[in-house]
C-alpha atoms as a PDB file:
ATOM      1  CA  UNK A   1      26.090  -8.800   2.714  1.00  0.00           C
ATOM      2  CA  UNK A   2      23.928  -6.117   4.727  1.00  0.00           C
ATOM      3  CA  UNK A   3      20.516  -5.129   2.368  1.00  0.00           C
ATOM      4  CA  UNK A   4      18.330  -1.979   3.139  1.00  0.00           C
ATOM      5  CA  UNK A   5      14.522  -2.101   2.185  1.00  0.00           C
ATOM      6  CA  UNK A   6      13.720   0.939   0.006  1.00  0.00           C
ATOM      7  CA  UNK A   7       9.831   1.892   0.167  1.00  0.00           C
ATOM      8  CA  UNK A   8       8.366   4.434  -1.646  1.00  0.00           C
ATOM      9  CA  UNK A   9       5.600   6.200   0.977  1.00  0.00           C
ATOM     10  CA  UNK A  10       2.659   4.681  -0.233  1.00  0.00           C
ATOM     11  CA  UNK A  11       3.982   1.601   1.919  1.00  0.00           C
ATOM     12  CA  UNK A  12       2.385   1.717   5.367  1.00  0.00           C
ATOM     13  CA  UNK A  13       5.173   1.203   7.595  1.00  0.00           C
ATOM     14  CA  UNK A  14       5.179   2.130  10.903  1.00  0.00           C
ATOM     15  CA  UNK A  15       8.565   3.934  12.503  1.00  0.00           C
ATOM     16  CA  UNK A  16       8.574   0.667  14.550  1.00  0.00           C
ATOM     17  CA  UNK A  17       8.528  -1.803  11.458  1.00  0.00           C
ATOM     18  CA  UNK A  18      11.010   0.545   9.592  1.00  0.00           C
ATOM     19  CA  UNK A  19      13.630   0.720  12.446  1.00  0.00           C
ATOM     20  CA  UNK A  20      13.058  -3.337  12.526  1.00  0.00           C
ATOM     21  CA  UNK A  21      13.016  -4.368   8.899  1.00  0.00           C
ATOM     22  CA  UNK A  22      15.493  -1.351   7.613  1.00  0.00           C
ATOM     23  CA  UNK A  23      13.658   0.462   5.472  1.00  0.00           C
ATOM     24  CA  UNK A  24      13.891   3.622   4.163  1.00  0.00           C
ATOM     25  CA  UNK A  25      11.153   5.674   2.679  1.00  0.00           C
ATOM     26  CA  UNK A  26      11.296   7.652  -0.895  1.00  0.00           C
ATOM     27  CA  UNK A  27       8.542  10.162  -0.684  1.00  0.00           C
ATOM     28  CA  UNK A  28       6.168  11.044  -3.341  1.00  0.00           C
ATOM     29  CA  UNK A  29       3.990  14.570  -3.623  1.00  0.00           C
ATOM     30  CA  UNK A  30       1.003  15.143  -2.627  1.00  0.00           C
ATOM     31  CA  UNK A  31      -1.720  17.456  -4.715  1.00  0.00           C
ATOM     32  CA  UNK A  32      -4.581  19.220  -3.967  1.00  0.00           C
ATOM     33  CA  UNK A  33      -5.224  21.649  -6.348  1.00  0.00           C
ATOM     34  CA  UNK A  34      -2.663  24.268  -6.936  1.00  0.00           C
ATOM     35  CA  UNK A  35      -0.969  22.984  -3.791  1.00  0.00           C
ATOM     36  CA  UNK A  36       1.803  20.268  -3.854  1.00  0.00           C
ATOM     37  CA  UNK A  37       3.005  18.789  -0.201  1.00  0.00           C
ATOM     38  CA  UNK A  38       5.515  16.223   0.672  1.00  0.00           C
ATOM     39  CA  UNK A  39       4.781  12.768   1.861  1.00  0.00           C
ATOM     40  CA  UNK A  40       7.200  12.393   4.458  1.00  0.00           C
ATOM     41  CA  UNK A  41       7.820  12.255   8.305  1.00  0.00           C
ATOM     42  CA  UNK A  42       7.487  15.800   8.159  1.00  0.00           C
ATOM     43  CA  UNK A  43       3.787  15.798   6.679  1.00  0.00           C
ATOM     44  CA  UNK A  44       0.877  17.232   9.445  1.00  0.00           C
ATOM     45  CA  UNK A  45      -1.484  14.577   8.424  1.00  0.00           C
ATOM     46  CA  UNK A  46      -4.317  15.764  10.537  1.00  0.00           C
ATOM     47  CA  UNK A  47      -4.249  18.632   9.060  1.00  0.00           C
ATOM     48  CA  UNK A  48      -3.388  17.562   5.328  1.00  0.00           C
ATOM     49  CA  UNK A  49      -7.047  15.559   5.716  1.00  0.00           C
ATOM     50  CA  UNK A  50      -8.434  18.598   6.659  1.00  0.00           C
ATOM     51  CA  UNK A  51      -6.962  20.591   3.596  1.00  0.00           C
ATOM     52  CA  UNK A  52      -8.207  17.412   1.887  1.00  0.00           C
ATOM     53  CA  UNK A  53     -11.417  17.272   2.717  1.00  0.00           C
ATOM     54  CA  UNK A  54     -12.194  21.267   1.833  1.00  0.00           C
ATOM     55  CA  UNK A  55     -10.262  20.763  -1.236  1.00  0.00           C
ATOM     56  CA  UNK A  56     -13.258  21.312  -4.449  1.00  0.00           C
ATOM     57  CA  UNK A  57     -10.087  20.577  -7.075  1.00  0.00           C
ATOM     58  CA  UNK A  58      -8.511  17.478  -8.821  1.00  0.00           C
ATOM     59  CA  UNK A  59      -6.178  15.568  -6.062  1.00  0.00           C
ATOM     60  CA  UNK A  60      -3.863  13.714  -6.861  1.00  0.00           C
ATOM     61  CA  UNK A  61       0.021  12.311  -6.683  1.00  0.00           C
ATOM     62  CA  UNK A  62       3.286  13.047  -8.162  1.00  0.00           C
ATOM     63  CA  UNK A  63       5.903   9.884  -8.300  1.00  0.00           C
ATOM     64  CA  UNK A  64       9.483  10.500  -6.438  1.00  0.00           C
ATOM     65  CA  UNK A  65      12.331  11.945  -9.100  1.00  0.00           C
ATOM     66  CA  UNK A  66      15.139   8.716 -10.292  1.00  0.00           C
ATOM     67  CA  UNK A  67      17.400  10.969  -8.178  1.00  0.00           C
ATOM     68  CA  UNK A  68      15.547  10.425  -5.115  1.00  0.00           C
ATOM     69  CA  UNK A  69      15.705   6.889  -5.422  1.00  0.00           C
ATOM     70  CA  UNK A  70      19.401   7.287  -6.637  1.00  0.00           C
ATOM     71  CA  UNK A  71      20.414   8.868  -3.524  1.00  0.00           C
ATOM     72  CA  UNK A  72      18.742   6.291  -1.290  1.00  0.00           C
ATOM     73  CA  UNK A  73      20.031   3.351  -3.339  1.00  0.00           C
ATOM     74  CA  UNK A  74      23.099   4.650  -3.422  1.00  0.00           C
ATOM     75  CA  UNK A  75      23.476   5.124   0.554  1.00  0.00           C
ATOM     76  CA  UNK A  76      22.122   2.004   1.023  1.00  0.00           C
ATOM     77  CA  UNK A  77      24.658   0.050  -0.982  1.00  0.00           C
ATOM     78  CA  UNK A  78      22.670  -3.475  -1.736  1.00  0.00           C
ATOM     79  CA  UNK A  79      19.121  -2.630  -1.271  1.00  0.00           C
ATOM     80  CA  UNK A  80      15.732  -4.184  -2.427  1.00  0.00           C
ATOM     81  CA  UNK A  81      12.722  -1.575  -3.578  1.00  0.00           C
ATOM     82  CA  UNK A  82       9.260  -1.999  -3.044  1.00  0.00           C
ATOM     83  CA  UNK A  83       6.893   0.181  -4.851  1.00  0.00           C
ATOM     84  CA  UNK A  84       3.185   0.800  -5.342  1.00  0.00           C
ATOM     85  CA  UNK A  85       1.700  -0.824  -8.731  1.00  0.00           C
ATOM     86  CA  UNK A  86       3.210   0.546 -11.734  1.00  0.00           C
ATOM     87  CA  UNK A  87      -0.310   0.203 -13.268  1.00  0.00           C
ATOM     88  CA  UNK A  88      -1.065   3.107 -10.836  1.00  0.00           C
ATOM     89  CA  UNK A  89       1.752   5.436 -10.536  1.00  0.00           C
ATOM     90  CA  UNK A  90       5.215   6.397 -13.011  1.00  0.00           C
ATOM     91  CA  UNK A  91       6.640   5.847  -9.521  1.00  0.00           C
ATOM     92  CA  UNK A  92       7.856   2.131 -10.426  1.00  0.00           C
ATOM     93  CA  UNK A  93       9.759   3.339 -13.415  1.00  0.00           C
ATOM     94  CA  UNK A  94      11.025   6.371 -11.581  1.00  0.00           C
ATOM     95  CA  UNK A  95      12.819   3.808  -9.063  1.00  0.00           C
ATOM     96  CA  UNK A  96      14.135   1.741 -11.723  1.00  0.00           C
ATOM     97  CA  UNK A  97      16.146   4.810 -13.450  1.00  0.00           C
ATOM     98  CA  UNK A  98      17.186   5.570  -9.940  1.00  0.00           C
ATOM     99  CA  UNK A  99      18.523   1.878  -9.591  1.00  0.00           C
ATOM    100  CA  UNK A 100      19.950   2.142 -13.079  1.00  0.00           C
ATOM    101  CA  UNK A 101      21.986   5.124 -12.144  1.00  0.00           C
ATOM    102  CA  UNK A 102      22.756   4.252  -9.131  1.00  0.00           C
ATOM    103  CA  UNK A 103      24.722   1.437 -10.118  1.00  0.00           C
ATOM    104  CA  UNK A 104      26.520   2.958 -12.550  1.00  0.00           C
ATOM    105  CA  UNK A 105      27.779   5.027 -10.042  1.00  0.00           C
ATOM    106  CA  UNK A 106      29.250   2.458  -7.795  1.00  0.00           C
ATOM    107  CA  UNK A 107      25.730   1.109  -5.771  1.00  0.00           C
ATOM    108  CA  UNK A 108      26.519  -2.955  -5.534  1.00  0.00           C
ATOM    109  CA  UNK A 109      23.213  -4.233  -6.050  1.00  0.00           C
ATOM    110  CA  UNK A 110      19.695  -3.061  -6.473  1.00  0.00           C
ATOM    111  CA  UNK A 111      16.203  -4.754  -7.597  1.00  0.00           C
ATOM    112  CA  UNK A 112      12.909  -3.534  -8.054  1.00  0.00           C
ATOM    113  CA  UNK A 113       9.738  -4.827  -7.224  1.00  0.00           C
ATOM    114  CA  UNK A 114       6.513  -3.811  -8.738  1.00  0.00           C
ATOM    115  CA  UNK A 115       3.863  -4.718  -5.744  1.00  0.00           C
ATOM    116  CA  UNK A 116       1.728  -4.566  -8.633  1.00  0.00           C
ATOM    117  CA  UNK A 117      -1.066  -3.348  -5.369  1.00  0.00           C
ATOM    118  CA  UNK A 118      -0.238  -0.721  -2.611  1.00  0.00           C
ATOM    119  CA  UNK A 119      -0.463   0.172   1.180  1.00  0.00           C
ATOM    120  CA  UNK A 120      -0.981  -2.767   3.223  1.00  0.00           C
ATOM    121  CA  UNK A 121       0.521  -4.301   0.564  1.00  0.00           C
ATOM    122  CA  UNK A 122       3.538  -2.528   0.230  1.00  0.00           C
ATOM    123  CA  UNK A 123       4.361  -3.443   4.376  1.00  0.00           C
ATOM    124  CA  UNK A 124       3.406  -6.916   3.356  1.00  0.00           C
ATOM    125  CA  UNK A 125       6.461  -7.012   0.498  1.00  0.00           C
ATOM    126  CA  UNK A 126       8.589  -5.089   2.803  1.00  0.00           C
ATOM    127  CA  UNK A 127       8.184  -7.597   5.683  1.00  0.00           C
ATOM    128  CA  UNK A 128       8.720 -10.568   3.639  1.00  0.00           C
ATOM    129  CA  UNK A 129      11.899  -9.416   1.817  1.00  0.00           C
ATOM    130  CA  UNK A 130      13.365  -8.823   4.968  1.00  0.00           C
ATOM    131  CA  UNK A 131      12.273 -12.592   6.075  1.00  0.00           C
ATOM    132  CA  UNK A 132      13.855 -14.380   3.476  1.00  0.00           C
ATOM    133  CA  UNK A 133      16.759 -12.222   3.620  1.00  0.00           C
ATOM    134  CA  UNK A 134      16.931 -13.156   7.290  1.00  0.00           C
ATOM    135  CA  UNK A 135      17.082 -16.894   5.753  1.00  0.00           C
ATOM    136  CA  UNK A 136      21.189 -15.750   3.851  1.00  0.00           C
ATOM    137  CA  UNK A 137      19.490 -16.943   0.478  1.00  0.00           C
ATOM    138  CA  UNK A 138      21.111 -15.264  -2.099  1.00  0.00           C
ATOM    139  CA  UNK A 139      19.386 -12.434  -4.199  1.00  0.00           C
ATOM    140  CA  UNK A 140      18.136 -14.330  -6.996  1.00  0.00           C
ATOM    141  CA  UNK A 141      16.270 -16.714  -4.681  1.00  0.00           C
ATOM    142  CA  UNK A 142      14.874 -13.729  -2.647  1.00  0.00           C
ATOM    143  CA  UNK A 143      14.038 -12.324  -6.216  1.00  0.00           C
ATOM    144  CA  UNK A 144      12.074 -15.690  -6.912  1.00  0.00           C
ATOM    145  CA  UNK A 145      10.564 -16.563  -3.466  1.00  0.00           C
ATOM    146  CA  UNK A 146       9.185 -12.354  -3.549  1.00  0.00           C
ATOM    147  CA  UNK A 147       7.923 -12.798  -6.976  1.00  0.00           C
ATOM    148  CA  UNK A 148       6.061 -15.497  -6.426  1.00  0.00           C
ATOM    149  CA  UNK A 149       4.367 -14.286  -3.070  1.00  0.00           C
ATOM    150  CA  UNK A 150       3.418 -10.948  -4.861  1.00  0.00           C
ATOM    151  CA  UNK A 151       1.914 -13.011  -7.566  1.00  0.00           C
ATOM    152  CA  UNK A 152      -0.015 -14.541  -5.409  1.00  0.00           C
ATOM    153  CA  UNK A 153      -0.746 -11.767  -2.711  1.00  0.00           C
ATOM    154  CA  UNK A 154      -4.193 -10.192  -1.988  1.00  0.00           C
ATOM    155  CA  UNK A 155      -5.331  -6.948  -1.830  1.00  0.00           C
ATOM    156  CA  UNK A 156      -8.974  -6.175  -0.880  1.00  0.00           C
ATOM    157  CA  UNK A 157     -10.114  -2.535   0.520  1.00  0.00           C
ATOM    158  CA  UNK A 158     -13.638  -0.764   1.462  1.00  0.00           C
ATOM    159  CA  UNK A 159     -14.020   2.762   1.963  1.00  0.00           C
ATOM    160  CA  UNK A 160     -16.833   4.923   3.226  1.00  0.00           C
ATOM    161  CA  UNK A 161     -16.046   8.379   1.116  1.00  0.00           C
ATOM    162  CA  UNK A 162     -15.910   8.583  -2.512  1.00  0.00           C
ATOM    163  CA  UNK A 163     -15.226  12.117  -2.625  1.00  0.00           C
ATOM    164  CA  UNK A 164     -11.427  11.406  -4.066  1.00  0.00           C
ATOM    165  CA  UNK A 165     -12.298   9.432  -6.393  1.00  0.00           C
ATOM    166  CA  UNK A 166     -14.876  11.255  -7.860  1.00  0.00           C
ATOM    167  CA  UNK A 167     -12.457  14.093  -7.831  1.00  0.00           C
ATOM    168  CA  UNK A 168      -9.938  12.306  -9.483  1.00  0.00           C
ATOM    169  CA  UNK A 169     -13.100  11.229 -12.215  1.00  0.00           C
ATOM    170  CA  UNK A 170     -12.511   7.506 -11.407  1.00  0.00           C
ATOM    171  CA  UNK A 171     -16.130   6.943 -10.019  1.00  0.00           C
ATOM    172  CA  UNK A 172     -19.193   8.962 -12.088  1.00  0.00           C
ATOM    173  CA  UNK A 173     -21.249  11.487 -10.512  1.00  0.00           C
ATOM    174  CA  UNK A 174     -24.217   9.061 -11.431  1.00  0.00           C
ATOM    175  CA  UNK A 175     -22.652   6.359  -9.429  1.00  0.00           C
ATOM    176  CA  UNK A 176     -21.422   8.193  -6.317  1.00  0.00           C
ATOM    177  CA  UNK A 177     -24.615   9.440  -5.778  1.00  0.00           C
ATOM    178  CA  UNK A 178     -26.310   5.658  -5.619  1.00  0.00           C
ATOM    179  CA  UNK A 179     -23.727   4.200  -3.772  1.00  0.00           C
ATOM    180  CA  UNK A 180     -24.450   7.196  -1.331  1.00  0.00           C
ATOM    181  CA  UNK A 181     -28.683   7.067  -1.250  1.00  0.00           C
ATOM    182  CA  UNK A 182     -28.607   3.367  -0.945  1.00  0.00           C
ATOM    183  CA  UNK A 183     -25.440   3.236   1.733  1.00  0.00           C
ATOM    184  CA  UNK A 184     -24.077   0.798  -0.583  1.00  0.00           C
ATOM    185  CA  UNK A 185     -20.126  -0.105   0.048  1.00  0.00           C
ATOM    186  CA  UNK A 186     -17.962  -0.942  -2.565  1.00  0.00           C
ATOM    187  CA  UNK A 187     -15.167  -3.882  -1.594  1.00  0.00           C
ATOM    188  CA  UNK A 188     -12.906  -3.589  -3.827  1.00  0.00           C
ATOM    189  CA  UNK A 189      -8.999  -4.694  -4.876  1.00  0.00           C
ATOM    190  CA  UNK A 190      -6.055  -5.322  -6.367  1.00  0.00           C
ATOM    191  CA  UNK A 191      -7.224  -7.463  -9.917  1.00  0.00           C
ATOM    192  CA  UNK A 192      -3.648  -8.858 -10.095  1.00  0.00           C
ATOM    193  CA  UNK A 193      -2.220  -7.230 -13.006  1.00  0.00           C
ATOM    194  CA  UNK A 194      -1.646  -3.918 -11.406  1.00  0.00           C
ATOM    195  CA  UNK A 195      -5.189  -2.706 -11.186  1.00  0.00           C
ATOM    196  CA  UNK A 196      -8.187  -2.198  -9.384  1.00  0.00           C
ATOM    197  CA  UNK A 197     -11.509  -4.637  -9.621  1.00  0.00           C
ATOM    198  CA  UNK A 198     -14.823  -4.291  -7.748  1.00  0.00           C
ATOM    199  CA  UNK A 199     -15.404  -7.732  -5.742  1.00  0.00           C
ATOM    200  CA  UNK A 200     -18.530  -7.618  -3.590  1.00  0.00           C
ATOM    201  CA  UNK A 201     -21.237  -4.921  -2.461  1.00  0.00           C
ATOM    202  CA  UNK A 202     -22.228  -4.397   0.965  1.00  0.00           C
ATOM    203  CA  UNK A 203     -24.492  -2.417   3.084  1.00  0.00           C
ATOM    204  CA  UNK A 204     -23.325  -1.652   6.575  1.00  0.00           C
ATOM    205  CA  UNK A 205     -20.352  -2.502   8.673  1.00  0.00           C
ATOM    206  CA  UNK A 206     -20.884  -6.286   9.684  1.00  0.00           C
ATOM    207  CA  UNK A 207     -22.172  -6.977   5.848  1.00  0.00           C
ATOM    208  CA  UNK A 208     -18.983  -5.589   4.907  1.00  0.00           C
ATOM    209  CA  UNK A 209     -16.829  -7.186   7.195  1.00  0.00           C
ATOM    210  CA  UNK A 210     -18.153 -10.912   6.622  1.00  0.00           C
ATOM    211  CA  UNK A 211     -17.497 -10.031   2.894  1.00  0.00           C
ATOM    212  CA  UNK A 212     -14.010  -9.426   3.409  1.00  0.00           C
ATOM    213  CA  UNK A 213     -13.903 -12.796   5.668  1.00  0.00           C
ATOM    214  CA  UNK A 214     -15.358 -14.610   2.804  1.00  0.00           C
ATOM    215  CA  UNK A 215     -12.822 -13.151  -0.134  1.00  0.00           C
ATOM    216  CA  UNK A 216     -10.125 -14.299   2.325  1.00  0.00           C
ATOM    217  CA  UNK A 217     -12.010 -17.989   2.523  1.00  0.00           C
ATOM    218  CA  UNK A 218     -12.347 -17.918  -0.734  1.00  0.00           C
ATOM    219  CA  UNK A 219      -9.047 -16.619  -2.256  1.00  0.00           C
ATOM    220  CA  UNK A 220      -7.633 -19.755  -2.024  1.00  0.00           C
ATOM    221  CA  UNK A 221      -4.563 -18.629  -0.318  1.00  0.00           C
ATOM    222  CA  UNK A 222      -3.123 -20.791   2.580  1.00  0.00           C
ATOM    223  CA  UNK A 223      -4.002 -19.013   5.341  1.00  0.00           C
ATOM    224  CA  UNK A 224      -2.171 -20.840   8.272  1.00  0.00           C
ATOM    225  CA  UNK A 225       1.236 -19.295   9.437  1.00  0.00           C
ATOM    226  CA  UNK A 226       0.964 -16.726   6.895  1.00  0.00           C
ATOM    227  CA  UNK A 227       0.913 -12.684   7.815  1.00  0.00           C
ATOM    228  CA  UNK A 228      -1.487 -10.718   7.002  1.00  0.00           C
ATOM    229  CA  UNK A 229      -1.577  -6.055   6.929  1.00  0.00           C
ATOM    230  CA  UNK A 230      -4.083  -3.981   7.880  1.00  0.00           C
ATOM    231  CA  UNK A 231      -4.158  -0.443   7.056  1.00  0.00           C
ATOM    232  CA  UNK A 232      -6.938   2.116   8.427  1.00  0.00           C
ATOM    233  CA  UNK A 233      -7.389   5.833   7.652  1.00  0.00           C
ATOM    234  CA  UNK A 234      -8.792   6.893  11.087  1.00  0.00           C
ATOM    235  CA  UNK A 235     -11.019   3.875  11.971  1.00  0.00           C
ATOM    236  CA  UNK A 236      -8.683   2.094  14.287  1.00  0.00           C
ATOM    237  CA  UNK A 237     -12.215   0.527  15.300  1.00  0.00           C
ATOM    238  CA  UNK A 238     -13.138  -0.784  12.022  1.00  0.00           C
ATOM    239  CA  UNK A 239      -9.891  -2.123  11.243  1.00  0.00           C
ATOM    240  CA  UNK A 240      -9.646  -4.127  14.789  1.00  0.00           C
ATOM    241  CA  UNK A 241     -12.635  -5.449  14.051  1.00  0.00           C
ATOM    242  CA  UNK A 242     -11.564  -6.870  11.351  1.00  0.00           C
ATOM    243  CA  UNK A 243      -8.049  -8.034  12.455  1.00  0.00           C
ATOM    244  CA  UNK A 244     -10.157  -9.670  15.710  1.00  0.00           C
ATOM    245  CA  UNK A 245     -12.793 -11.783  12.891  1.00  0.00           C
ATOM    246  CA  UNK A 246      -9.739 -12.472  11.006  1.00  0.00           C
ATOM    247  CA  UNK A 247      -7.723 -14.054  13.655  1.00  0.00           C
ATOM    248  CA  UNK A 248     -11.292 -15.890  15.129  1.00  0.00           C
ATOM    249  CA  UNK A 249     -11.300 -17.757  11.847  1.00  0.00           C
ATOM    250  CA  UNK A 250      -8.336 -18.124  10.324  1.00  0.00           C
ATOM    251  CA  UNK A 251      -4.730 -19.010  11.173  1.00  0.00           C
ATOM    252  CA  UNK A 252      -2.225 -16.120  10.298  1.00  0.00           C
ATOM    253  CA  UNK A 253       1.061 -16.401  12.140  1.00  0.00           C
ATOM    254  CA  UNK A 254       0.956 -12.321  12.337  1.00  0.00           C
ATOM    255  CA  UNK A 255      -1.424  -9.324  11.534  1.00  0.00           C
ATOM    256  CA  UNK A 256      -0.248  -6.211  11.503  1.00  0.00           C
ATOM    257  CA  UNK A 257      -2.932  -3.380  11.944  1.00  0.00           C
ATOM    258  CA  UNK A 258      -1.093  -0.198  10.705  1.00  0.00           C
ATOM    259  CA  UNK A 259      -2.652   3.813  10.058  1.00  0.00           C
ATOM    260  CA  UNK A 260      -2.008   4.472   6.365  1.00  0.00           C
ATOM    261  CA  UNK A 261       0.240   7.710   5.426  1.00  0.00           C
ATOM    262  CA  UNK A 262      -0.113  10.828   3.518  1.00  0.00           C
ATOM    263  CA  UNK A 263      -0.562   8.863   0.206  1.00  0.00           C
ATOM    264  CA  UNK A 264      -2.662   5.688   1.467  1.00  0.00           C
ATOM    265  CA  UNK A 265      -4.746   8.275   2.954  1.00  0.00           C
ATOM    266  CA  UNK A 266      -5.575  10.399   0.074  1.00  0.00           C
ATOM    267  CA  UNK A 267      -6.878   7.624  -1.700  1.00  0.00           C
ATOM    268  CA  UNK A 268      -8.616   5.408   1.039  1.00  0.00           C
ATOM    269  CA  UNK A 269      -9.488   9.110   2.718  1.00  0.00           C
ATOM    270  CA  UNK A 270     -11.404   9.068   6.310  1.00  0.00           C
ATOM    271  CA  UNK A 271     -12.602   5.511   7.455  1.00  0.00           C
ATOM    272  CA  UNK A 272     -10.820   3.796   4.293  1.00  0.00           C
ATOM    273  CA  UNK A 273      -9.749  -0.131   5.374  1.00  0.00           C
ATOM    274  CA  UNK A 274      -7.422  -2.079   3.019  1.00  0.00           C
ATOM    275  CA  UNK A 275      -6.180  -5.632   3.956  1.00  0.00           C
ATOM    276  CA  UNK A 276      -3.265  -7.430   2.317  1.00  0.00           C
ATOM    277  CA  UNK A 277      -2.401 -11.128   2.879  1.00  0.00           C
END
């Protein structure tokens, strides 16, 4: 039976990785201020960071409608979702009423998966759905096996602006500006329940980067023939940096260094690096 991989666009995947793994993208909105944009192949994302960046109002996100997920389950036939962390955004839910009515009106099979993380993340859940569905297990093993992974999957990310979240009020003014005099970075992460933890503090680019190669080490995640994503918002440097420390220590079968979208971008804004393995 022929499965389609239904993202919504918070999932980092590349045209190339969509076109290879089948996957379709559900599109969420895009906010800054009074002005709503959609994330999708048609978004200028050069200039949406620049509309970002001069934006002085709350940004923020708007979760696809169930029809939108509806119509792509439906099309698809037998399809597998893969959404950002319902802890984060209604857009979970929304694809579950979509898979709800699309069955009802003649879809054969659809499940949800709650990343429970996003970005790199989502590409890493795409990727290996569409492995073991490459192995002809049959969807309640594929169900299992991806459950599993995402329950043990890691999600670590460090940014250099802190402009959206302090627009978005989830870092104080009082904080922002200390991180900012002391050039202190914030690693943070996925705290695997859905939400976001602060793991280490860093000050400058190699500090950061041997922080992120000890969370790996010390994540106690197997390592060897496992894959791991790297998303970037405009710092293909940093992030190749990382993928080249990564593969000098480790023993990942594949790394994937991808540019985030619209939404990845908005929240990771310029220079943002997020890692998922």
């Amino acid at each position: 039976m022929d499965y389609r991989i239904i993202a919504d666009s918070c999932c980092d995947v590349t045209p190339e990785l969509k076109e290879k793994w089948n996957v379709e993208t559900v599109p969420l909105t895009l906010r800054l201020g009074d002005t709503e944009l959609v994330d999708d192949d048609t978004l200028d994302l050069p200039g949406f960071m620049a509309k970002m960046k001069a934006c002085t109002k709350k940004i923020g996100s708007a979760a696809p409608s169930p029809l939108l997920f509806q119509e792509a389950f439906e099309k698809a036939k037998n399809a597998f979702a893969v959404t950002i962390s319902s802890q984060l955004s209604g857009t979970y839910q929304s694809a579950v009423n979509g898979a709800r009515a699309a069955l009802e009106a003649g879809a054969q099979f659809v499940h949800v998966f709650d990343t429970k993380s996003a970005c790199a993340a989502e590409v890493l859940v795409s990727g290996k759905v569409r492995e073991l569905l490459y192995q002809n297990l049959k969807p309640e093993a594929i169900i299992e096996k991806a459950e599993k992974f995402i329950g043990e999957m890691k999600t670590y990310f460090v940014l250099e602006r802190y402009d959206n979240l302090l627009k978005n009020g989830r870092l104080s003014r009082i904080t922002e500006r200390i991180v900012s005099i002391l050039g202190i970075r914030l690693i943070m992460g996925a705290d695997g329940n859905g939400g976001i933890a602060l793991y280490r503090k860093a000050r400058g680019e190699k500090q950061v980067l041997e922080k992120m190669l000890t969370l790996i080490k010390e994540s106690g995640k197997a390592t060897k023939d496992a894959v791991m994503v790297i998303s970037h918002c405009n710092n293909i440097a940093m992030a190749q940096k990382l993928c080249d420390a990564v593969k000098s220590r480790f023993e990942f079968r594949e790394i994937h260094v991808v540019p985030t979208g619209g939404l990845s971008s908005l929240y990771a804004d310029d220079h943002g690096v997020v890692m998922a393995f």
